[in-house]
C-alpha atoms as a PDB file:
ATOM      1  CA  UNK A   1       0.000   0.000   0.000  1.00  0.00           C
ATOM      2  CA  UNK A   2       1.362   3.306  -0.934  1.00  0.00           C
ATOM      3  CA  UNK A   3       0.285   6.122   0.874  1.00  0.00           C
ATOM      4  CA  UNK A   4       2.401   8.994   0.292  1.00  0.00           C
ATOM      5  CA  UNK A   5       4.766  10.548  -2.189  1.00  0.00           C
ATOM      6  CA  UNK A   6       8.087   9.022  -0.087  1.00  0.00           C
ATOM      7  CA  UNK A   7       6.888   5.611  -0.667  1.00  0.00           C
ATOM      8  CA  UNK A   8       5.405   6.048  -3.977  1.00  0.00           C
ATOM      9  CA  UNK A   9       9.119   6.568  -5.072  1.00  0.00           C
ATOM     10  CA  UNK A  10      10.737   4.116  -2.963  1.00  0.00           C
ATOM     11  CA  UNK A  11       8.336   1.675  -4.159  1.00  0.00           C
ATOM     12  CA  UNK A  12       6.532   2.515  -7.387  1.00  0.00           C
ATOM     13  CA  UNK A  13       3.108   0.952  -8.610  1.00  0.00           C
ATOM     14  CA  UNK A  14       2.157  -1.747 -10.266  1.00  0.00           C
ATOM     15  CA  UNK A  15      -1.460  -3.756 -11.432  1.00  0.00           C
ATOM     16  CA  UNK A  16      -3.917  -4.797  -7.853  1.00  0.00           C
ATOM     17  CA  UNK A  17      -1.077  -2.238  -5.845  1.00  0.00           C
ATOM     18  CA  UNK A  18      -2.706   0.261  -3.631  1.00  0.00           C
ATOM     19  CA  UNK A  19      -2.906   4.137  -3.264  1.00  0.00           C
ATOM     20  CA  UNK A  20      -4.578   6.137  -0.260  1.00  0.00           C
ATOM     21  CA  UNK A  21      -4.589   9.559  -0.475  1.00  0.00           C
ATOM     22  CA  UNK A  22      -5.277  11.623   2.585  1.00  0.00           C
ATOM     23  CA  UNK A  23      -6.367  15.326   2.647  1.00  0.00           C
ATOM     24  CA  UNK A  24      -8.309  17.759   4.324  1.00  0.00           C
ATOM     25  CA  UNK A  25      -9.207  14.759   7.252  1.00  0.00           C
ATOM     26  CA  UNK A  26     -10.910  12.200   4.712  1.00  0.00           C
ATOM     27  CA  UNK A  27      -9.004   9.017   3.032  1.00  0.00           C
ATOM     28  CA  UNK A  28      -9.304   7.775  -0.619  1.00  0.00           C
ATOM     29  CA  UNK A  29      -8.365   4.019  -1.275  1.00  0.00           C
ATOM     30  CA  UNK A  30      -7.485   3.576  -5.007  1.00  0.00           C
ATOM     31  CA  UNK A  31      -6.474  -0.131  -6.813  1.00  0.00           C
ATOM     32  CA  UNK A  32      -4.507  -0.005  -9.229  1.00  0.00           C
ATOM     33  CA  UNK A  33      -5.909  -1.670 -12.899  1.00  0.00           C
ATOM     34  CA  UNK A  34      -4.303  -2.463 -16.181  1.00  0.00           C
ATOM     35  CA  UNK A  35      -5.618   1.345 -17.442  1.00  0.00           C
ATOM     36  CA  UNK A  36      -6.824   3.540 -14.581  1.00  0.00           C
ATOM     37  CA  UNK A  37      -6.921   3.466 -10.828  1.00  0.00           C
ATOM     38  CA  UNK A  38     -10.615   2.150  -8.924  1.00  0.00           C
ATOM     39  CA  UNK A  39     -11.531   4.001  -5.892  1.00  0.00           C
ATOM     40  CA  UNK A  40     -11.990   0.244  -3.073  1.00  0.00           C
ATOM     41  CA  UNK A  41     -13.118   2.757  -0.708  1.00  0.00           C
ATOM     42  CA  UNK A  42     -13.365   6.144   1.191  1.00  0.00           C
ATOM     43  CA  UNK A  43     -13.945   8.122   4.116  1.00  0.00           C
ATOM     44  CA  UNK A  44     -16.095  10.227   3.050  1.00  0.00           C
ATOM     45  CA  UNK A  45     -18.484   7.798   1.406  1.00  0.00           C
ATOM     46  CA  UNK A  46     -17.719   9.154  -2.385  1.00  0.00           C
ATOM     47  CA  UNK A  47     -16.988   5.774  -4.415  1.00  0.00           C
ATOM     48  CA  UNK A  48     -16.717   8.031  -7.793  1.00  0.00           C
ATOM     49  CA  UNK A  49     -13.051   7.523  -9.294  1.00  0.00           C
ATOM     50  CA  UNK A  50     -12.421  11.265  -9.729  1.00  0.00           C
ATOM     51  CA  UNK A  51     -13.399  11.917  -5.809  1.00  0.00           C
ATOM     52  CA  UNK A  52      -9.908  12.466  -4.782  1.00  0.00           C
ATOM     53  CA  UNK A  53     -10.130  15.223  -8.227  1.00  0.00           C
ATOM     54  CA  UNK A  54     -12.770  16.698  -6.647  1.00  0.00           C
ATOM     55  CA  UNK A  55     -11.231  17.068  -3.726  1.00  0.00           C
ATOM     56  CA  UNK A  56      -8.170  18.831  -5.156  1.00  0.00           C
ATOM     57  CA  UNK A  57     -10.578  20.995  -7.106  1.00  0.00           C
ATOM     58  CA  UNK A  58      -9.779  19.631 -10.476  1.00  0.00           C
ATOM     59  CA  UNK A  59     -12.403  20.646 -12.177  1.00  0.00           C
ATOM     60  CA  UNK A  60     -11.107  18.324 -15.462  1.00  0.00           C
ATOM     61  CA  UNK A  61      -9.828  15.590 -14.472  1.00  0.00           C
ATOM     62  CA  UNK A  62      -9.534  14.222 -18.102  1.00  0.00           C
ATOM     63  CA  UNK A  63      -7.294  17.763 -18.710  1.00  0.00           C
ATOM     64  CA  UNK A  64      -5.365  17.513 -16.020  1.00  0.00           C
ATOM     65  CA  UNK A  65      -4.019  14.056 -16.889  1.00  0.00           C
ATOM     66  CA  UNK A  66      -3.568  14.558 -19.964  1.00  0.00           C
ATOM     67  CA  UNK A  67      -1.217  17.357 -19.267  1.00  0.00           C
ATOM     68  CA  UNK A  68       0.535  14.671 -17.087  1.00  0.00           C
ATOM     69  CA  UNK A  69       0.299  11.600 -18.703  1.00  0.00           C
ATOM     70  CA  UNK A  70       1.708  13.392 -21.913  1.00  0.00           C
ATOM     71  CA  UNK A  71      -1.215  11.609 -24.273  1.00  0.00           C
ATOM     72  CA  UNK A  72      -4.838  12.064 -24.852  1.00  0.00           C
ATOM     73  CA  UNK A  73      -6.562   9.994 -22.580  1.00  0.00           C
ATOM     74  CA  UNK A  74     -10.055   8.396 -22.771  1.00  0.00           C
ATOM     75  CA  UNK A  75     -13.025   8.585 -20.545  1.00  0.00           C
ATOM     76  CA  UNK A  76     -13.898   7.310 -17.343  1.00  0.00           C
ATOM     77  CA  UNK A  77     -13.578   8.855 -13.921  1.00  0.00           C
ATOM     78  CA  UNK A  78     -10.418   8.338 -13.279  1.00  0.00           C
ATOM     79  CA  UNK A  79      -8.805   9.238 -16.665  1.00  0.00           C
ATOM     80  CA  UNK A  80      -7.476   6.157 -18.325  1.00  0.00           C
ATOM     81  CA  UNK A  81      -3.745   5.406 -18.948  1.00  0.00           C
ATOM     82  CA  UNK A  82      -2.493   3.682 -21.892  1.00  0.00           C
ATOM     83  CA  UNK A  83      -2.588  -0.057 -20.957  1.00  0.00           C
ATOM     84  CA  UNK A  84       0.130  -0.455 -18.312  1.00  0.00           C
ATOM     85  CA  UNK A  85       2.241   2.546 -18.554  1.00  0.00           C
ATOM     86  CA  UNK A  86       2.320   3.165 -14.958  1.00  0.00           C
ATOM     87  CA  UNK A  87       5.219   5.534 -15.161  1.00  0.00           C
ATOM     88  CA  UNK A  88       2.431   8.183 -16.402  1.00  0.00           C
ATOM     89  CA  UNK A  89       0.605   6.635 -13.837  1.00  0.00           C
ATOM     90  CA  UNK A  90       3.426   7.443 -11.021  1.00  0.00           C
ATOM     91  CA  UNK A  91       4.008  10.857 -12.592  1.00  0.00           C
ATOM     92  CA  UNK A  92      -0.031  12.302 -12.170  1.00  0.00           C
ATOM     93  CA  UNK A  93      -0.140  10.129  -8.875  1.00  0.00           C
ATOM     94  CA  UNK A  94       3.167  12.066  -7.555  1.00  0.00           C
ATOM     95  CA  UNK A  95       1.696  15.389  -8.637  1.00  0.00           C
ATOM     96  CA  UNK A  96      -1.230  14.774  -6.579  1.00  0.00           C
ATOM     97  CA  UNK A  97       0.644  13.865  -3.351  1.00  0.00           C
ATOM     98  CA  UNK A  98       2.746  17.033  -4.023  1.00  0.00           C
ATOM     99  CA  UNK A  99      -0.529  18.947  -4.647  1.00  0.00           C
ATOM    100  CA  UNK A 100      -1.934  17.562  -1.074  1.00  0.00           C
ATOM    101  CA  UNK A 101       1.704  17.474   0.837  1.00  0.00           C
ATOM    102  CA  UNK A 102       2.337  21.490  -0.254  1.00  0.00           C
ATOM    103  CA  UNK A 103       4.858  20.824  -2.371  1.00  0.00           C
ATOM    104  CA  UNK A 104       5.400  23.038  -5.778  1.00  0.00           C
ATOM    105  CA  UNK A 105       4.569  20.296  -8.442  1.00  0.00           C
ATOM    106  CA  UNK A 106       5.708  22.695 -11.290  1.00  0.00           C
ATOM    107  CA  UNK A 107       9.444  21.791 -11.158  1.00  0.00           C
ATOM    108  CA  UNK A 108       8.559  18.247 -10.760  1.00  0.00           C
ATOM    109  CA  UNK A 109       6.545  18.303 -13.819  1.00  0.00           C
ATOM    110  CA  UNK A 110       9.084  19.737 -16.134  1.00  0.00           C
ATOM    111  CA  UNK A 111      11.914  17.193 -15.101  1.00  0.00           C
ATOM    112  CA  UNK A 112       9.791  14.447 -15.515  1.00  0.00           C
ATOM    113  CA  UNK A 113       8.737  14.948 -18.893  1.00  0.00           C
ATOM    114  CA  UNK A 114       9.596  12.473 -21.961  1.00  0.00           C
ATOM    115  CA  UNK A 115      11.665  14.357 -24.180  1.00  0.00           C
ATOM    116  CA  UNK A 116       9.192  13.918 -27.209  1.00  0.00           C
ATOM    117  CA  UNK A 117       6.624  15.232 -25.031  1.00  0.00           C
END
C-alpha cells in the first residue's frame, strides 16, 4: 500500500497495488488496474473515481491528466492510462501527493517529462 509521495518513489506501482490519499481529514483508497486506478473505498463515502479530483478541485480531471500523462486519454472517472504505462501513472499520482503534501509540483513536472513530449 502506498500512501504517500516518499513511498510512492521508494516503491513505485504496479497492477492490484494500492494508493490512499489523505487530505483535508478524509481518506481515498485507489487499486490499481491495467488502465486507470478504482476508488476500493473512502472516508467520506464518495466511491466516484475522480473523488480524490474533486477534492483537489480539479475541475477536469480528463485535462489535467492529460497534461501529465503526456497523451490524450479516454473517458472514465479516473482518466485512463495507456494499458500499463504506470510511469504516467506514477508521474499524475506524484503530482497529486505534491498537490496535497504542499509541495510546488511545477518543477517536478518539467523534469519528468519524456523528451518527445
Amino acid at each position: 500500500m502506498v500512501e504517500n509521495l516518499k513511498e510512492l518513489q521508494e516503491w513505485g506501482l504496479d497492477y492490484e497495488d494500492v494508493v490512499t490519499f489523505k487530505v483535508k481529514g478524509e481518506w481515498y483508497e485507489y487499486s490499481v488496474e491495467n488502465d486507470y486506478l478504482r476508488i476500493q473505498d473512502s472516508s467520506d463515502g464518495n466511491d466516484n473515481n475522480n473523488a480524490i479530483f474533486q477534492v483537489l478541485g480539479i475541475k477536469d480531471p480528463a485535462t489535467f491528466a492529460e497534461k501529465h500523462y503526456g497523451y490524450k486519454v479516454s473517458g472514465g472517472g479516473w482518466p485512463e492510462f495507456e494499458d500499463e504505462d504506470y510511469v504516467a501513472l506514477i508521474r499524475l499520482v506524484s503530482i497529486l501527493y505534491m498537490m496535497i503534501e504542499g509541495m510546488d509540483w511545477k518543477e517536478y513536472f518539467e523534469a519528468t517529462l519524456a523528451p518527445n513530449e
